[in-house]
N, C-alpha and C. Protein backbone atom coordinates (compact mmCIF):
# COMPACT_ATOMS: atom_id res chain seq x y z
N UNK A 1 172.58 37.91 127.93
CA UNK A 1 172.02 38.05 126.58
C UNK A 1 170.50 38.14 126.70
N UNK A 2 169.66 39.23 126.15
CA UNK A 2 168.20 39.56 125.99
C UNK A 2 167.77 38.53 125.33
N UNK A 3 166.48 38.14 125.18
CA UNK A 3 165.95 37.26 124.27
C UNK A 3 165.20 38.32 123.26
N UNK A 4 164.61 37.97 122.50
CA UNK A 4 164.30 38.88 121.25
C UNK A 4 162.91 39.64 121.69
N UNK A 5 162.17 39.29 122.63
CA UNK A 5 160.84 39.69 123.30
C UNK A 5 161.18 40.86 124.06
N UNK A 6 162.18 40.66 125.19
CA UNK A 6 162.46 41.87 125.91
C UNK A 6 163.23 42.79 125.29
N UNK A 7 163.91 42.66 124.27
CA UNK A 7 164.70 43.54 123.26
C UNK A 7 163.96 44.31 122.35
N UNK A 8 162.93 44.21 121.86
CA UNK A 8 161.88 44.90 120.93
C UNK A 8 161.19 45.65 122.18
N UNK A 9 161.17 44.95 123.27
CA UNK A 9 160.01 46.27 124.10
C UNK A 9 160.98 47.64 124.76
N UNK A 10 162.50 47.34 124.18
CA UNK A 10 163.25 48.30 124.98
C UNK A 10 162.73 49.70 123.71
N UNK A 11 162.81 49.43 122.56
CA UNK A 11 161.97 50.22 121.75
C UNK A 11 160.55 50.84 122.08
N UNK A 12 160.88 52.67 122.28
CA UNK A 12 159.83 53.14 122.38
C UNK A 12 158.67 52.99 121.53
N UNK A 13 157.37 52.94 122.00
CA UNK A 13 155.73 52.56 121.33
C UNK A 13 155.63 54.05 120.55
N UNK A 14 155.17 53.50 119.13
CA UNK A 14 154.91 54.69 118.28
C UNK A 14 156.04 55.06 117.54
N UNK A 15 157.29 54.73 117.72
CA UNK A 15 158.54 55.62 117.42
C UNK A 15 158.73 54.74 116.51
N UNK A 16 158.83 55.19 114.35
CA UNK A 16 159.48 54.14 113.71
C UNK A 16 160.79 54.23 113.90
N UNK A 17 161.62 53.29 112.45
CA UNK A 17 162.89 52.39 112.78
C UNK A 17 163.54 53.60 112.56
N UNK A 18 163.06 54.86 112.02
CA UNK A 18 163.77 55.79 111.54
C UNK A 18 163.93 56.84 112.49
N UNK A 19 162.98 56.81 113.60
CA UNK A 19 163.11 57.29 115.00
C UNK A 19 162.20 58.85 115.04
N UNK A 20 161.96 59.03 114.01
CA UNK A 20 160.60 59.96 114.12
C UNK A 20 158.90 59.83 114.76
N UNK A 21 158.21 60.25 115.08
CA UNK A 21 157.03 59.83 115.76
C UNK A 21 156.32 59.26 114.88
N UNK A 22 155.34 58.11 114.97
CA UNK A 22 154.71 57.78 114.06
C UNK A 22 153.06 58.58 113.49
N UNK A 23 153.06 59.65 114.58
CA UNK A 23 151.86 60.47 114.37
C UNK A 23 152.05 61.28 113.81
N UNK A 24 153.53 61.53 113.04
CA UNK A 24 153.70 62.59 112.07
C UNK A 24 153.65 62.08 110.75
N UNK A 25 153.47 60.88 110.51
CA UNK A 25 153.26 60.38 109.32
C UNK A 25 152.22 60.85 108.50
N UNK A 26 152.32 61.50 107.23
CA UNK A 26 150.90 62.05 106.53
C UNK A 26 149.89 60.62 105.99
N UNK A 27 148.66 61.08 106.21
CA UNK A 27 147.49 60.55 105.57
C UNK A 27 147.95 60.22 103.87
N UNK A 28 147.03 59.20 103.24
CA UNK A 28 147.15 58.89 101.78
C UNK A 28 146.86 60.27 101.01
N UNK A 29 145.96 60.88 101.50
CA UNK A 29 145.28 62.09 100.98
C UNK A 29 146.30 63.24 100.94
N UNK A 30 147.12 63.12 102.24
CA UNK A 30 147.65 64.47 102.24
C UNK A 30 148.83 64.62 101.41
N UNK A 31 149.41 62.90 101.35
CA UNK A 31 151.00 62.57 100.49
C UNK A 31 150.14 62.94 98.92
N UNK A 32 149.20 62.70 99.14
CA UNK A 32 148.73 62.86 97.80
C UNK A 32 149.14 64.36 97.38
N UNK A 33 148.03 65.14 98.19
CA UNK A 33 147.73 66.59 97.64
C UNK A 33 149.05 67.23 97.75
N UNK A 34 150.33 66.65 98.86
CA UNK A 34 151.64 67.66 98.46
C UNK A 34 152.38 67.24 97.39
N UNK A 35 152.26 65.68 97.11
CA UNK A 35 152.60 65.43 95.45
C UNK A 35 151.82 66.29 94.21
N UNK A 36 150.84 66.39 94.17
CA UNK A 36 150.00 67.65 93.17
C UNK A 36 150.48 68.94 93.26
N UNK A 37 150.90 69.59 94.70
CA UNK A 37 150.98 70.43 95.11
C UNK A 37 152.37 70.89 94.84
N UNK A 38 153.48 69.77 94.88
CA UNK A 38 154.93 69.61 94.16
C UNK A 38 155.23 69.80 92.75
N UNK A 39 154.38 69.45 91.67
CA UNK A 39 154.29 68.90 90.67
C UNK A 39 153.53 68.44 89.64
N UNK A 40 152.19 69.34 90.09
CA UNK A 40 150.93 69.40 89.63
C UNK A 40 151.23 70.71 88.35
N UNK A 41 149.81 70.47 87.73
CA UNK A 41 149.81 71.94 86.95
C UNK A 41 148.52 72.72 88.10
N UNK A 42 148.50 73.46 87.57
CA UNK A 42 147.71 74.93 88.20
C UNK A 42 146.40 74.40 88.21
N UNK A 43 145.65 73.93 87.37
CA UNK A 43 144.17 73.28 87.27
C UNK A 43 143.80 71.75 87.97
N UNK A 44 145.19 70.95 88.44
CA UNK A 44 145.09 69.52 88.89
C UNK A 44 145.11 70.38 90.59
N UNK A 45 146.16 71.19 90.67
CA UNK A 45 146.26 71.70 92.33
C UNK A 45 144.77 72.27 92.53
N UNK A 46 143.80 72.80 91.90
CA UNK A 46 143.00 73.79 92.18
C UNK A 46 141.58 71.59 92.66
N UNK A 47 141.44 71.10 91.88
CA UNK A 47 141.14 70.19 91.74
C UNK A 47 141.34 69.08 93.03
N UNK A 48 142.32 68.58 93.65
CA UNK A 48 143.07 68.12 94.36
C UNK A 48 142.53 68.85 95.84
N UNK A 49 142.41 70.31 95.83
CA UNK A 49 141.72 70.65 97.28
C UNK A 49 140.53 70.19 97.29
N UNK A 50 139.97 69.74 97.05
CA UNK A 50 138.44 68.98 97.34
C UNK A 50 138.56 67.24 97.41
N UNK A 51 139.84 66.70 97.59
CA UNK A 51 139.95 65.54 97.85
C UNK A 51 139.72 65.11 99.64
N UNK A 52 138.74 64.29 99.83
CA UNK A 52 139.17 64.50 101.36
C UNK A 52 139.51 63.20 101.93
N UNK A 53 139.90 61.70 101.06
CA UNK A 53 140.39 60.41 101.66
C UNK A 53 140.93 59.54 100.20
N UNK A 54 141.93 59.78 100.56
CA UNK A 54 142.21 58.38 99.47
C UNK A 54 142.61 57.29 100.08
N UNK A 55 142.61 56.07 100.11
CA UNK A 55 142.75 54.60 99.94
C UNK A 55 143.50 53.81 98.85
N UNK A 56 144.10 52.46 99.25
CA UNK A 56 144.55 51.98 98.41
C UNK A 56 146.36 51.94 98.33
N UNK A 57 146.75 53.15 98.18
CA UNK A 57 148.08 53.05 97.88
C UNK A 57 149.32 52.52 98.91
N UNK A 58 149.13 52.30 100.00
CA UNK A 58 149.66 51.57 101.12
C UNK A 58 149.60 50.06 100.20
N UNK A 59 149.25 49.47 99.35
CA UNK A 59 149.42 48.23 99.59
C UNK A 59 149.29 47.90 97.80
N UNK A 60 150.66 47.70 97.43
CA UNK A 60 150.58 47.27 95.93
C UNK A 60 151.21 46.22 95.44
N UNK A 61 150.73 45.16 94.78
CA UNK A 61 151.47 44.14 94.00
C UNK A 61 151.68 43.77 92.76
N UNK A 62 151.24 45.00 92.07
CA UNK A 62 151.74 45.39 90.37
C UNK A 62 150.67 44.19 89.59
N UNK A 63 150.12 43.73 90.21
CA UNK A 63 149.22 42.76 89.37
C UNK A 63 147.65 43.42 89.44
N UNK A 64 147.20 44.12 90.36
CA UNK A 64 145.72 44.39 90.26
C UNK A 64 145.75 45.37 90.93
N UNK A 65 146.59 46.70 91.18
CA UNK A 65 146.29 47.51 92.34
C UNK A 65 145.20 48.63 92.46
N UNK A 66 144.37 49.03 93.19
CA UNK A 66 143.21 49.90 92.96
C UNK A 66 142.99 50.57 94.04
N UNK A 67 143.71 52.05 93.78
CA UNK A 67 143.29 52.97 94.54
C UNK A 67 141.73 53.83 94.65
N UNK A 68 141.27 54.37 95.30
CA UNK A 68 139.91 55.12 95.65
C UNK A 68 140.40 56.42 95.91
N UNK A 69 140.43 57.46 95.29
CA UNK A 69 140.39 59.02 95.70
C UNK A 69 138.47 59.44 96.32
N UNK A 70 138.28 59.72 97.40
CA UNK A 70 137.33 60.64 97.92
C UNK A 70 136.90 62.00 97.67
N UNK A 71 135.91 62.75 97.16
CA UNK A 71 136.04 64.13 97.10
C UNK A 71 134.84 64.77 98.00
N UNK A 72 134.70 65.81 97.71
CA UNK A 72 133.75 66.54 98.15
C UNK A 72 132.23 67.23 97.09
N UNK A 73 132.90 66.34 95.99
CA UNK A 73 132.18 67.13 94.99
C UNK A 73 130.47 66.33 94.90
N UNK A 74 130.11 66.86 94.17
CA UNK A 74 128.13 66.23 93.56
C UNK A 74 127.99 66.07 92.32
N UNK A 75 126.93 65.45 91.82
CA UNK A 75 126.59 65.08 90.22
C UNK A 75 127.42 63.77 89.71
N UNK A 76 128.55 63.14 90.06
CA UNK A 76 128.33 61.50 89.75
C UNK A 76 129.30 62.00 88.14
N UNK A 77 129.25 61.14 87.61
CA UNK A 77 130.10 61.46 85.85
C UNK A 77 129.20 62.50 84.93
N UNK A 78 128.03 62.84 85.02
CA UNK A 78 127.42 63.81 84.47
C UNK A 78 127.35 64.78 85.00
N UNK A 79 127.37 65.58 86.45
CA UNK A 79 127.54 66.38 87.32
C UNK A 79 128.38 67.58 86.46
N UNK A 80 128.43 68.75 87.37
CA UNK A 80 129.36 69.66 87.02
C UNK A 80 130.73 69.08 87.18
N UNK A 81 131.12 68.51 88.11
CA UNK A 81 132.53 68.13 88.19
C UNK A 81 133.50 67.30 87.95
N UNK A 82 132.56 66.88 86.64
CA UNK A 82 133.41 65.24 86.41
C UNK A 82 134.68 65.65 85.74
N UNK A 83 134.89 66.93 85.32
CA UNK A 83 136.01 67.36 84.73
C UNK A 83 137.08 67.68 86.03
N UNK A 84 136.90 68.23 86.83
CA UNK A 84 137.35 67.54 87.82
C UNK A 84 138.15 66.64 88.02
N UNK A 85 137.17 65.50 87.78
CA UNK A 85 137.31 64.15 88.37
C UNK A 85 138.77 63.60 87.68
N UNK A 86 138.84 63.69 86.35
CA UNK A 86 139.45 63.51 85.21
C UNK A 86 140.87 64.12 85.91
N UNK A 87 140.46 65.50 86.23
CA UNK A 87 142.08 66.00 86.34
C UNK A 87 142.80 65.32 87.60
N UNK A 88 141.83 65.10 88.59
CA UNK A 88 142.14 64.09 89.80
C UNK A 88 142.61 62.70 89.35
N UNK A 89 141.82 62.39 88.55
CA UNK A 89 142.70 60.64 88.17
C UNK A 89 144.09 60.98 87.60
N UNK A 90 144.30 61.86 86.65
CA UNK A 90 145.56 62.57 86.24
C UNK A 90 146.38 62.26 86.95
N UNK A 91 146.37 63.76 87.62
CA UNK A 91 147.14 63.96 88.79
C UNK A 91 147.34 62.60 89.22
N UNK A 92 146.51 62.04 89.95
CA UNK A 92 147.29 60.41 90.77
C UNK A 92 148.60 60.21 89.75
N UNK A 93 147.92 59.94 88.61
CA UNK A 93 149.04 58.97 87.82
C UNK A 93 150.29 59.31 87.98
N UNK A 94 149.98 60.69 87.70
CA UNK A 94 151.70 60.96 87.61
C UNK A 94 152.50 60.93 88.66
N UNK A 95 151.40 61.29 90.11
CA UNK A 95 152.27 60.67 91.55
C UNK A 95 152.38 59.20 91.54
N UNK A 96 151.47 58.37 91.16
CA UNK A 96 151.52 57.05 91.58
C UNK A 96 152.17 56.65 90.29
N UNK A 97 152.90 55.27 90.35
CA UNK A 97 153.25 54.25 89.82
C UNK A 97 153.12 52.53 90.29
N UNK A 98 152.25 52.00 89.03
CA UNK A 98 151.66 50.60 89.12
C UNK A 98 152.14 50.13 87.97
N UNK A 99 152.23 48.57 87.88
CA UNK A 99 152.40 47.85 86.38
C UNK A 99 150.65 47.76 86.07
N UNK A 100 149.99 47.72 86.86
CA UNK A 100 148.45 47.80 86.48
C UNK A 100 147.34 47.77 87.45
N UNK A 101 147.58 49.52 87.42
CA UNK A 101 146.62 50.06 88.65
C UNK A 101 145.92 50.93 88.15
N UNK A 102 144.49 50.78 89.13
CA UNK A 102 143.36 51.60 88.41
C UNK A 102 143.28 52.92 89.77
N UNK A 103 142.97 53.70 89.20
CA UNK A 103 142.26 54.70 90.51
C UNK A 103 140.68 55.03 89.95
N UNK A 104 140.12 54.80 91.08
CA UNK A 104 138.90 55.50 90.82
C UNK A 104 138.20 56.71 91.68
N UNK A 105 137.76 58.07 91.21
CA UNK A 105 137.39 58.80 92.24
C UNK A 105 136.16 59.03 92.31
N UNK A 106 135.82 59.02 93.70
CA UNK A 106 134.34 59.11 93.57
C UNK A 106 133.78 60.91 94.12
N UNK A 107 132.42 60.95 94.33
CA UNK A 107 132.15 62.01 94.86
C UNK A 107 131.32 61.89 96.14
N UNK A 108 131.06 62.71 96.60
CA UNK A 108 130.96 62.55 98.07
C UNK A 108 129.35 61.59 98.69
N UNK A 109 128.65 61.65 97.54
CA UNK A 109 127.28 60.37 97.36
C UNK A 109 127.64 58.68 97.31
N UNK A 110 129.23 58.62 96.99
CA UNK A 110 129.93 57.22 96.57
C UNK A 110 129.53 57.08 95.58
N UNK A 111 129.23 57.90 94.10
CA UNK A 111 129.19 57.93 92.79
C UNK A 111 130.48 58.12 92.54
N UNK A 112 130.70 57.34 91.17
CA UNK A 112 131.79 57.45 90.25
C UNK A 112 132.24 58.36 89.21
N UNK A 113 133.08 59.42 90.03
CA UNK A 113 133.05 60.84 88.96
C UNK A 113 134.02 60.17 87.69
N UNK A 114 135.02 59.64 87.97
CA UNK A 114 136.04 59.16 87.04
C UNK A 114 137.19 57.81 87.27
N UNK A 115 137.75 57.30 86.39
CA UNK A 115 138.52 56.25 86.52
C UNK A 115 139.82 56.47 85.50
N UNK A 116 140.95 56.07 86.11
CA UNK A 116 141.88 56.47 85.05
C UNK A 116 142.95 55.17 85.60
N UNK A 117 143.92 54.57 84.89
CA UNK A 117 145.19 53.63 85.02
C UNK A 117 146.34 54.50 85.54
N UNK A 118 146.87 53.71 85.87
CA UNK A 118 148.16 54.27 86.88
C UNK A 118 149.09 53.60 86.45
């Protein structure tokens, strides 16, 4: 009989329980943009390509959760792109689900283009 130490290392490194590689796993950003990209409208997908890191959604407990979308954009909430920003918090929502989660996206200065609930 194995003890439980040498039995977990007979499990290949990297490989989840589901037996796929773990380096094929997509980024927050990218599950993001193929959820928009699934199920978006035409103006949230066009919006969504200028995202380049989101954060946050790996880890939720329905009491305070707060995601960060990243973009590429300039100008902060007065900028040209805060409309944008708006359609990006959107979009999250309708991919994400929280009992009370905020997203906020910023632009590429770490200004606050927009904030929306999830």
């Amino acid at each position: 009989m194995q003890d439980k130490a040498v039995a977990a290392a007979d499990e290949p490194r990297g490989a989840e329980k589901k037996g796929g590689p773990a380096a094929e796993e997509k980024t927050q950003a990218e599950a993001f943009q193929a959820c928009v990209a699934k199920s978006g409208t035409p103006t949230e997908k066009s919006a969504v390509e200028d995202v380049t890191k989101v954060t946050g959604t790996d880890k939720r407990n329905d009491i305070l959760d707060a995601a960060e979308v990243y973009t590429d954009f300039t100008g902060g909430m007065v900028g040209p792109h805060a409309g944008k920003g708006k359609l990006i918090a959107s979009a999250f929502a309708s991919c994400h689900e929280s009992g009370n989660g905020l997203v906020t996206v910023y632009d590429q200065d770490g200004e606050i283009l927009s904030s929306g609930n999830y």
